[in-house]
PDB file of N, CA and C in Angstrom:
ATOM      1  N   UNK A   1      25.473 -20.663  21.238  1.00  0.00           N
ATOM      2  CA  UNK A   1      24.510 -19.779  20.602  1.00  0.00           C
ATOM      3  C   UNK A   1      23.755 -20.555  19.532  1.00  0.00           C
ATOM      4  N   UNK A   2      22.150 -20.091  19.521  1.00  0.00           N
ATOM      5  CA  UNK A   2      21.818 -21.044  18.819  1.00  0.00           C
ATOM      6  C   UNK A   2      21.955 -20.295  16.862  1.00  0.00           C
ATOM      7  N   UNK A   3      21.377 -21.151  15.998  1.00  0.00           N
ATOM      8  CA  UNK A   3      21.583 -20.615  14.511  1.00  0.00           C
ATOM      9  C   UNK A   3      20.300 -19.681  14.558  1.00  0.00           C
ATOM     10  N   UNK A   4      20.319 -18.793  13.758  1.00  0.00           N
ATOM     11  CA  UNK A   4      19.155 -17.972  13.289  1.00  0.00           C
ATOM     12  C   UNK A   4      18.478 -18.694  12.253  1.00  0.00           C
ATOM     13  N   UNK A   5      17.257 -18.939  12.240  1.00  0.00           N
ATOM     14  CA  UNK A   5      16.137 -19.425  11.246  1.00  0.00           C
ATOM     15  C   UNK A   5      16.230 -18.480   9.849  1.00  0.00           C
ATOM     16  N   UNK A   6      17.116 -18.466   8.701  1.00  0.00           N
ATOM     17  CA  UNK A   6      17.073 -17.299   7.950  1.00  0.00           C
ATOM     18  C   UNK A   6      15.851 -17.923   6.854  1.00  0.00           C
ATOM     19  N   UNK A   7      15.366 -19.106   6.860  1.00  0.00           N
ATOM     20  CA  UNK A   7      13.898 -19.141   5.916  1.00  0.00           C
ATOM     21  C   UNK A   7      13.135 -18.849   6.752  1.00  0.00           C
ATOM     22  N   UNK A   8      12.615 -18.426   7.792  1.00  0.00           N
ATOM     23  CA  UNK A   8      11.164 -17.615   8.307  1.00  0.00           C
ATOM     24  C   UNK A   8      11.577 -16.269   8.351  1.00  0.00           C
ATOM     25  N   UNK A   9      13.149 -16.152   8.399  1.00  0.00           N
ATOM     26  CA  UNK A   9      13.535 -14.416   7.931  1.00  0.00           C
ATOM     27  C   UNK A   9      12.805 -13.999   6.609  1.00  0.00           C
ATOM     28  N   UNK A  10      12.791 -14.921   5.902  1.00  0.00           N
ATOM     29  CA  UNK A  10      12.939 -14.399   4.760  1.00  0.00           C
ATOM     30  C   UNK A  10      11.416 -14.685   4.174  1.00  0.00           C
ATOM     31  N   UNK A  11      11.235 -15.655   4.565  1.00  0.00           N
ATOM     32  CA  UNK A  11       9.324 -15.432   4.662  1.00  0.00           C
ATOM     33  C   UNK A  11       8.435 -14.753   5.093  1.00  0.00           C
ATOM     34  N   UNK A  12       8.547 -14.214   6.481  1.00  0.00           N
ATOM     35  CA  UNK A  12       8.388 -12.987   7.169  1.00  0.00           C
ATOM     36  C   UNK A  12       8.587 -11.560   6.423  1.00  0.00           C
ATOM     37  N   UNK A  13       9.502 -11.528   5.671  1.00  0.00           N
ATOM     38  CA  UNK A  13      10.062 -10.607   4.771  1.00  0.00           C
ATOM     39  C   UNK A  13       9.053 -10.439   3.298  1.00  0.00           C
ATOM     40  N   UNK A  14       9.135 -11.430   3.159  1.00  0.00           N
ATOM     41  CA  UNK A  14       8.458 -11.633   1.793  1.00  0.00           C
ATOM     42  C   UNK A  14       6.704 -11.542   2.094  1.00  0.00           C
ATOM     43  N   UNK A  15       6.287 -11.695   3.442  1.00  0.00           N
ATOM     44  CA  UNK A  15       4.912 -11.241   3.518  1.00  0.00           C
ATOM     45  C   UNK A  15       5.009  -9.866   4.027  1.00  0.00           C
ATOM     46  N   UNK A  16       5.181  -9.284   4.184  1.00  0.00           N
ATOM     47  CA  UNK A  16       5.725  -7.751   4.824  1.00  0.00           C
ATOM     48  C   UNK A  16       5.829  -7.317   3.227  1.00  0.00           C
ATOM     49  N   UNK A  17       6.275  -7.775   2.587  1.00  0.00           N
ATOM     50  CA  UNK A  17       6.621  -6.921   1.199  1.00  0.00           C
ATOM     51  C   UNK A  17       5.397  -6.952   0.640  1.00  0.00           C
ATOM     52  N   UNK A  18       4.980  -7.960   0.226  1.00  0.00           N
ATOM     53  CA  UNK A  18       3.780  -8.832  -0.264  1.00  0.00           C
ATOM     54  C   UNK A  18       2.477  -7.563   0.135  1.00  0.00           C
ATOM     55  N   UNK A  19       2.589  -7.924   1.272  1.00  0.00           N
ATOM     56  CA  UNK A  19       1.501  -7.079   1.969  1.00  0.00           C
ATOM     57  C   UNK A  19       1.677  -5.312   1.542  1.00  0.00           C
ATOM     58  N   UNK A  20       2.634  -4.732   2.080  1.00  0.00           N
ATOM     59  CA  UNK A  20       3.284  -3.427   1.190  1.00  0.00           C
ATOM     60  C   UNK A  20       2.998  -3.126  -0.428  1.00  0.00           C
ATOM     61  N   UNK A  21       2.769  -3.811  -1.058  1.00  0.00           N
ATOM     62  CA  UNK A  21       2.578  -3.733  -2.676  1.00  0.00           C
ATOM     63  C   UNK A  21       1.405  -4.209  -2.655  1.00  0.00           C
ATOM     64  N   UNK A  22       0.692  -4.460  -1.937  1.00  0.00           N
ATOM     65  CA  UNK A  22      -1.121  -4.915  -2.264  1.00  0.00           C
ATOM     66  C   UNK A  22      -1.197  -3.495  -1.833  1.00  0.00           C
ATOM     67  N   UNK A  23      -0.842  -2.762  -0.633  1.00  0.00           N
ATOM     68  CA  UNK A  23      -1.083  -1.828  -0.117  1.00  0.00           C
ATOM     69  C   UNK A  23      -1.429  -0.388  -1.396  1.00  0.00           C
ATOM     70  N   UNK A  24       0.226  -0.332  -1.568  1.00  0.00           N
ATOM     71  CA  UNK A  24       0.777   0.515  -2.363  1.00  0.00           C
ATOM     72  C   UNK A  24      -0.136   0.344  -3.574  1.00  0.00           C
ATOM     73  N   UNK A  25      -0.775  -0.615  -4.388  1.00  0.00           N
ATOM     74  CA  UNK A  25      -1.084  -0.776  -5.412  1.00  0.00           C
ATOM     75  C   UNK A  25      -2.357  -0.426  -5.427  1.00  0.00           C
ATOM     76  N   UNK A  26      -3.340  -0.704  -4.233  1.00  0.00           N
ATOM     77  CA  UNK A  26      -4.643  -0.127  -4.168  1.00  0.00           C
ATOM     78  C   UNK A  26      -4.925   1.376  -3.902  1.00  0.00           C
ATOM     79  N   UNK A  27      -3.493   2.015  -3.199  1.00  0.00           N
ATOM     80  CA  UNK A  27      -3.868   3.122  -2.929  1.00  0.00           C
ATOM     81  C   UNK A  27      -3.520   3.659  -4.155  1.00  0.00           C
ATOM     82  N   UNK A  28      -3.037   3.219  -4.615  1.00  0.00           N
ATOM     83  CA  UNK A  28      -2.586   4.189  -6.098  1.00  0.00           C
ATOM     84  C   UNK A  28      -3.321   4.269  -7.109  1.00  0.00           C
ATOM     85  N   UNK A  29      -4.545   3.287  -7.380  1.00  0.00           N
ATOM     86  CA  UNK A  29      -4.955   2.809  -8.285  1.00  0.00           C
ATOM     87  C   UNK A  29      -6.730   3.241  -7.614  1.00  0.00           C
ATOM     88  N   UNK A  30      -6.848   3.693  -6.421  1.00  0.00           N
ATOM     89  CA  UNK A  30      -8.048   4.072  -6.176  1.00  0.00           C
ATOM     90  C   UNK A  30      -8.895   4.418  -7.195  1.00  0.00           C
ATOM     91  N   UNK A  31      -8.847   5.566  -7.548  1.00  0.00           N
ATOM     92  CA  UNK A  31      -9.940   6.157  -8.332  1.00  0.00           C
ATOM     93  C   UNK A  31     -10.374   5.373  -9.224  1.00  0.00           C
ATOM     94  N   UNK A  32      -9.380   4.552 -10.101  1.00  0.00           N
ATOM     95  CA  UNK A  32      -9.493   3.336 -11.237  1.00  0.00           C
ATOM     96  C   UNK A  32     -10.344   2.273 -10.611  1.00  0.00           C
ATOM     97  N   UNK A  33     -10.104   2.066  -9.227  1.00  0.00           N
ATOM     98  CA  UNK A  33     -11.091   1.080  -8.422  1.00  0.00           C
ATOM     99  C   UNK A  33     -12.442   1.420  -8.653  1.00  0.00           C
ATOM    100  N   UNK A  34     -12.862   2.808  -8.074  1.00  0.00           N
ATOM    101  CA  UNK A  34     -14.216   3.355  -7.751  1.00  0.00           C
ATOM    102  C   UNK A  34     -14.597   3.532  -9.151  1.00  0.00           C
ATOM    103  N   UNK A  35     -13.868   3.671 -10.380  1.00  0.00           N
ATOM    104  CA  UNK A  35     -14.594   4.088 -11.778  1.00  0.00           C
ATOM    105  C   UNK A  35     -14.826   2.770 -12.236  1.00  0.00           C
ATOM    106  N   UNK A  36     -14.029   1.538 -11.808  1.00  0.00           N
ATOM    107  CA  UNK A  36     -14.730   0.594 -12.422  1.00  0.00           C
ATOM    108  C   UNK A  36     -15.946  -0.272 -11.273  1.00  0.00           C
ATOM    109  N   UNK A  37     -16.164   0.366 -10.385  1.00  0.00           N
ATOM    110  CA  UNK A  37     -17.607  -0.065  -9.254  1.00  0.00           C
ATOM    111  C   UNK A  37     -18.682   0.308 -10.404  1.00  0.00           C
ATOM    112  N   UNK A  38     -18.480   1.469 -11.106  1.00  0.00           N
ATOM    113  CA  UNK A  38     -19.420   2.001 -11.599  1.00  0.00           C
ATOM    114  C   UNK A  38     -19.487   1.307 -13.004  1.00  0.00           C
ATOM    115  N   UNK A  39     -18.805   0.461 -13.533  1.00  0.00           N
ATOM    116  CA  UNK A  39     -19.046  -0.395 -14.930  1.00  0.00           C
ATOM    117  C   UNK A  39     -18.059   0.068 -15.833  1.00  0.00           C
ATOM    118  N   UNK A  40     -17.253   1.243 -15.785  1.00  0.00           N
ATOM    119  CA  UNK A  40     -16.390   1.684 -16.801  1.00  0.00           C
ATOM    120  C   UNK A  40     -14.621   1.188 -16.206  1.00  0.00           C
ATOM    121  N   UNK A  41     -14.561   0.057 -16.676  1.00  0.00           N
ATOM    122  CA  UNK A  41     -13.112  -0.306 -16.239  1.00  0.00           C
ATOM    123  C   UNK A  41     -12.037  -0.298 -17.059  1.00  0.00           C
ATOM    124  N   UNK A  42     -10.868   0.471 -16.816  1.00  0.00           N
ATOM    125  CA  UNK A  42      -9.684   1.251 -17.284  1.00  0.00           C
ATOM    126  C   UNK A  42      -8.801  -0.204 -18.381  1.00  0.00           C
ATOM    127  N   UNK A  43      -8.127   0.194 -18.768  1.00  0.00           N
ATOM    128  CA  UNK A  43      -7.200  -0.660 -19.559  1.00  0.00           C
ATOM    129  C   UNK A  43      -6.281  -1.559 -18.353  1.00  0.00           C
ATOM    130  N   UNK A  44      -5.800  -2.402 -18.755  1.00  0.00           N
ATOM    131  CA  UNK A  44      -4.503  -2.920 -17.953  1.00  0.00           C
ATOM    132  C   UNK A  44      -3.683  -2.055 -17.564  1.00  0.00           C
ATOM    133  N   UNK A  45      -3.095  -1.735 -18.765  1.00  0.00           N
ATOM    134  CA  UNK A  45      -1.729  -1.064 -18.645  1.00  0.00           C
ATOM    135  C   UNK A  45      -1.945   0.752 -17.873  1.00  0.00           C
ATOM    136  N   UNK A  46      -3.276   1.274 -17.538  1.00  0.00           N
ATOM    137  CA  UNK A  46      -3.683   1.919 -17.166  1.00  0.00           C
ATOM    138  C   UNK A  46      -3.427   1.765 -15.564  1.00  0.00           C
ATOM    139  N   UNK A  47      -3.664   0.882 -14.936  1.00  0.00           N
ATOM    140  CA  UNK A  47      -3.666   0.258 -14.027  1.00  0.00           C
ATOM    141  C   UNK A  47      -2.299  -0.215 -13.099  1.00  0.00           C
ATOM    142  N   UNK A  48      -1.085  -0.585 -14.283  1.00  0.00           N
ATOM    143  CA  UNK A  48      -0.236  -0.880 -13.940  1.00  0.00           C
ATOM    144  C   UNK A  48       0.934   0.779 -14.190  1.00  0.00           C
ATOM    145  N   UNK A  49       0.354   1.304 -14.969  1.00  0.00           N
ATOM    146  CA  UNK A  49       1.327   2.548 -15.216  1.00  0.00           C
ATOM    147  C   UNK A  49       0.956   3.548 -13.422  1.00  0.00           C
ATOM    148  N   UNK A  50      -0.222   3.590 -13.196  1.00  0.00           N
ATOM    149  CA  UNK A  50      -0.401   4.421 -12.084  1.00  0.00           C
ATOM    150  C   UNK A  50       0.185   3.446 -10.892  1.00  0.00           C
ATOM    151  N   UNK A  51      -0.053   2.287 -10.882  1.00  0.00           N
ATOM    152  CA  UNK A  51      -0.075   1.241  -9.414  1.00  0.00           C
ATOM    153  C   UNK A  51       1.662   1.311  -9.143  1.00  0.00           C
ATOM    154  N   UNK A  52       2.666   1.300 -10.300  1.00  0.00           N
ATOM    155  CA  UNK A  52       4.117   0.862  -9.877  1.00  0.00           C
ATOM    156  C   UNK A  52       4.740   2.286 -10.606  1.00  0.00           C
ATOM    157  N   UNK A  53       4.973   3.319  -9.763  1.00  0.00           N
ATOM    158  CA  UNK A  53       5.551   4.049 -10.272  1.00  0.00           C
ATOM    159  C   UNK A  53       7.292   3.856  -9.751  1.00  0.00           C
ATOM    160  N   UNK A  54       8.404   4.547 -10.263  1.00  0.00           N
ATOM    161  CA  UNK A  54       9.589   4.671 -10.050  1.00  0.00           C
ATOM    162  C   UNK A  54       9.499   4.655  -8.716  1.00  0.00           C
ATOM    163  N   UNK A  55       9.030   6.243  -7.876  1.00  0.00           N
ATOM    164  CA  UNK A  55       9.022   6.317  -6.787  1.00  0.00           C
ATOM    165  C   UNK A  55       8.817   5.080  -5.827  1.00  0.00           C
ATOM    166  N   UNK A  56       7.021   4.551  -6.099  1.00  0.00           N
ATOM    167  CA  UNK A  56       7.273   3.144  -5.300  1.00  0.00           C
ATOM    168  C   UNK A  56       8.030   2.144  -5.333  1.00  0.00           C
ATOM    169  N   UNK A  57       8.544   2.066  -6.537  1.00  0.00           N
ATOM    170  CA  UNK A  57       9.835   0.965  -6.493  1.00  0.00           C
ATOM    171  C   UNK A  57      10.993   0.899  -5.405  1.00  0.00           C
ATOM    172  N   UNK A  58      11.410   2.214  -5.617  1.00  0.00           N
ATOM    173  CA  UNK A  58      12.345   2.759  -4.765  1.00  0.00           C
ATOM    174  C   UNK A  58      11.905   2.331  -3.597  1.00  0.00           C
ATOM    175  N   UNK A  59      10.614   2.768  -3.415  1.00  0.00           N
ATOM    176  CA  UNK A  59      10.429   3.110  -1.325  1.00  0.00           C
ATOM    177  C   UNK A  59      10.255   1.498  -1.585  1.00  0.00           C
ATOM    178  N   UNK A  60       9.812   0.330  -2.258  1.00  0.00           N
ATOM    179  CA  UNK A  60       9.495  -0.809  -1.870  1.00  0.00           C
ATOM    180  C   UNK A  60      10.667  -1.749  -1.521  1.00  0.00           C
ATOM    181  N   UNK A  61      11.924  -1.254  -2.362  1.00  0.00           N
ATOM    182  CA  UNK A  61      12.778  -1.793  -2.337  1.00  0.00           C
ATOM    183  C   UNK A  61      14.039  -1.359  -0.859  1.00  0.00           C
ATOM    184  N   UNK A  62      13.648   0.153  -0.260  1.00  0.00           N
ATOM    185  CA  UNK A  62      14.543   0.548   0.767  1.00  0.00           C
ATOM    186  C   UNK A  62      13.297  -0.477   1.921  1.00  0.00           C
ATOM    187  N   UNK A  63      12.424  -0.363   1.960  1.00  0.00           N
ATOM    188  CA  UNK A  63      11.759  -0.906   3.070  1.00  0.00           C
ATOM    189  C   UNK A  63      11.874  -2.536   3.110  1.00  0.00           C
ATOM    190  N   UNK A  64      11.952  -3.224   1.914  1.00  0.00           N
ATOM    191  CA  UNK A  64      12.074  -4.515   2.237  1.00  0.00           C
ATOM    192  C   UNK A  64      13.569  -4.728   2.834  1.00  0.00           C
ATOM    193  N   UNK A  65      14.607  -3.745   2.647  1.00  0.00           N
ATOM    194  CA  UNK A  65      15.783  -3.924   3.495  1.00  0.00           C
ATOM    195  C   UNK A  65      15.511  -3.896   4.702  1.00  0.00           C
ATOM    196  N   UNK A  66      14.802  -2.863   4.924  1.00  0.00           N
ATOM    197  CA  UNK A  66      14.695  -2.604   6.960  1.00  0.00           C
ATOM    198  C   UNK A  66      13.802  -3.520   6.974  1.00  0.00           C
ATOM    199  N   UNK A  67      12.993  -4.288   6.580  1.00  0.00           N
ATOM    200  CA  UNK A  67      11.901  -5.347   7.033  1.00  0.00           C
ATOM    201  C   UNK A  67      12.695  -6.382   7.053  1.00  0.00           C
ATOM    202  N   UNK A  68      14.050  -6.327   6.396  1.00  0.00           N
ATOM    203  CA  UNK A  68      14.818  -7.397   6.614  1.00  0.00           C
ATOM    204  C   UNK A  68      15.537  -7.507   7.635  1.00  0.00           C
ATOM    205  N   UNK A  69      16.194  -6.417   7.736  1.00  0.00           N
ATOM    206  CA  UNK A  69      16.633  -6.306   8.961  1.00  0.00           C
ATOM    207  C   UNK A  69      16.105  -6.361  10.225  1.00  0.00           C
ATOM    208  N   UNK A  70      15.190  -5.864  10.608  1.00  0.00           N
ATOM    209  CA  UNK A  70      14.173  -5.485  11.455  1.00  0.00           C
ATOM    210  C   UNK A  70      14.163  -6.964  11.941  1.00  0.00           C
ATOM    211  N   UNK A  71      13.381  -7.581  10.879  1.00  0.00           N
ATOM    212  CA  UNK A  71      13.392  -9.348  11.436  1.00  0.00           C
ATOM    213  C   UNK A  71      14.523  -9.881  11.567  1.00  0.00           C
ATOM    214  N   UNK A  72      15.714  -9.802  11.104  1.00  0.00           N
ATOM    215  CA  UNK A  72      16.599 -10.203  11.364  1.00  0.00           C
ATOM    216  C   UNK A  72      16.939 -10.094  12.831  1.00  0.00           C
ATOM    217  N   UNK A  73      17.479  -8.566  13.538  1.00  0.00           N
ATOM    218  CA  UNK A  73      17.706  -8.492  14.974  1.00  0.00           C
ATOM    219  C   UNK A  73      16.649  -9.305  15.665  1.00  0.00           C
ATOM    220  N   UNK A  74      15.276  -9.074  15.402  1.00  0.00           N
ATOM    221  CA  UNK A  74      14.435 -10.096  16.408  1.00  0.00           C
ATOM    222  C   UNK A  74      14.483 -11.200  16.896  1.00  0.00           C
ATOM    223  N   UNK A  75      14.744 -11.906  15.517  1.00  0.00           N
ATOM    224  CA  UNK A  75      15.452 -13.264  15.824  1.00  0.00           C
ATOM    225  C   UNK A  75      16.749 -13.769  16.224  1.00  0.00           C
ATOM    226  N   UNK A  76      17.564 -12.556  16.066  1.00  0.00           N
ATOM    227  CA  UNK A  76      19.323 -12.642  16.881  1.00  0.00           C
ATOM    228  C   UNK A  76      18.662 -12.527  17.932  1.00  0.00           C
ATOM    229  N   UNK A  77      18.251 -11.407  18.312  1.00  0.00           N
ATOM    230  CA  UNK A  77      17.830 -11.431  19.872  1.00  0.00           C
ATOM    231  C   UNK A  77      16.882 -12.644  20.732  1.00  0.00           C
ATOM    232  N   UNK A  78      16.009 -13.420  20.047  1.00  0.00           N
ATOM    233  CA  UNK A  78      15.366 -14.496  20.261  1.00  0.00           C
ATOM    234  C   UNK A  78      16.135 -15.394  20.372  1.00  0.00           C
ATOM    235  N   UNK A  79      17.344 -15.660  19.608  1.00  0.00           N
ATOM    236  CA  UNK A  79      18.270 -16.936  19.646  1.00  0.00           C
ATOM    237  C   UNK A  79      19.141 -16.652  20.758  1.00  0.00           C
ATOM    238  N   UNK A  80      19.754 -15.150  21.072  1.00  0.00           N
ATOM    239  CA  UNK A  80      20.397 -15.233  22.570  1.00  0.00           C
ATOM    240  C   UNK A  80      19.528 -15.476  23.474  1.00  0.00           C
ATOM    241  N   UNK A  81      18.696 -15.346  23.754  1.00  0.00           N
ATOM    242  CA  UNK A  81      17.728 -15.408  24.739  1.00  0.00           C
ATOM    243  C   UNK A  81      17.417 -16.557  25.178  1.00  0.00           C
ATOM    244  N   UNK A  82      17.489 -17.271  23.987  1.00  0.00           N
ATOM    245  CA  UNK A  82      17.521 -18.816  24.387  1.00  0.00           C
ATOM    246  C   UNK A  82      19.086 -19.729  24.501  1.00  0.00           C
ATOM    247  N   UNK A  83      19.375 -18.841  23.749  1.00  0.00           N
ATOM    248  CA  UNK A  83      21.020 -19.712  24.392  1.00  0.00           C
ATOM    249  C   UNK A  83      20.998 -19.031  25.824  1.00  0.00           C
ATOM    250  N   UNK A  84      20.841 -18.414  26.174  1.00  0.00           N
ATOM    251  CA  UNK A  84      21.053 -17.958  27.389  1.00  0.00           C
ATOM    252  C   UNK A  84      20.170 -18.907  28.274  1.00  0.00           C
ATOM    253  N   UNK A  85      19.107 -18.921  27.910  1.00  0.00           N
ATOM    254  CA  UNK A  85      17.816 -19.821  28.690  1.00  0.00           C
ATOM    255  C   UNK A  85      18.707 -21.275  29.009  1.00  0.00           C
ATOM    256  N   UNK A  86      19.123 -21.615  27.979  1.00  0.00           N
ATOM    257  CA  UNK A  86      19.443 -23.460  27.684  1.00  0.00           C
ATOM    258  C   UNK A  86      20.747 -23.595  28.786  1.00  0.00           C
ATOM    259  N   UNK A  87      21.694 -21.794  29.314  1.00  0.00           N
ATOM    260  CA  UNK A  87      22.771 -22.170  29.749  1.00  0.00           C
ATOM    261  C   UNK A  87      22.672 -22.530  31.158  1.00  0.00           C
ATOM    262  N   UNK A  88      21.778 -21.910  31.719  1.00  0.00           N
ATOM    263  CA  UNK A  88      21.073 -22.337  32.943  1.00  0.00           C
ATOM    264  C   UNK A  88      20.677 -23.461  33.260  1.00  0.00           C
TER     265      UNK A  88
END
């Protein structure tokens, strides 16, 4: 059986998250977006109090588990597949 790659696990992971919190952060922070199109732009901490609430923490932190996981089986299953391939 071959080894599992756990640094592209975990890179894979870390853009999946990455990507999730750009997500999370624009949708939250909309209106602050569109008020500063218009020239009136909010404080920092304005920005960061609406963008990371408790709640998203939470959901960011249960989902980077299953994104971990998730990639994880793919690549168990990719590595039998090829041990299997190589036994032939």
């Amino acid at each position: 059986m071959e080894k599992i790659n756990y640094t592209k696990v975990i890179c894979v992971t870390l853009m999946k998250i990455g990507l999730m919190v750009l997500v999370f952060f624009t949708l939250n922070n909309w209106p602050n977006i569109k008020q500063s199109f218009g020239g009136e732009v909010p404080q920092f901490h304005v920005w960061l109090d609406h963008g990371f609430t408790l709640s998203n923490l939470i959901l960011i932190c249960l989902l980077s588990v299953v994104f971990f996981f998730n990639t994880y089986k793919k690549h168990k299953e990719l590595a039998e597949k090829r041990a299997n391939y190589t036994e032939l």
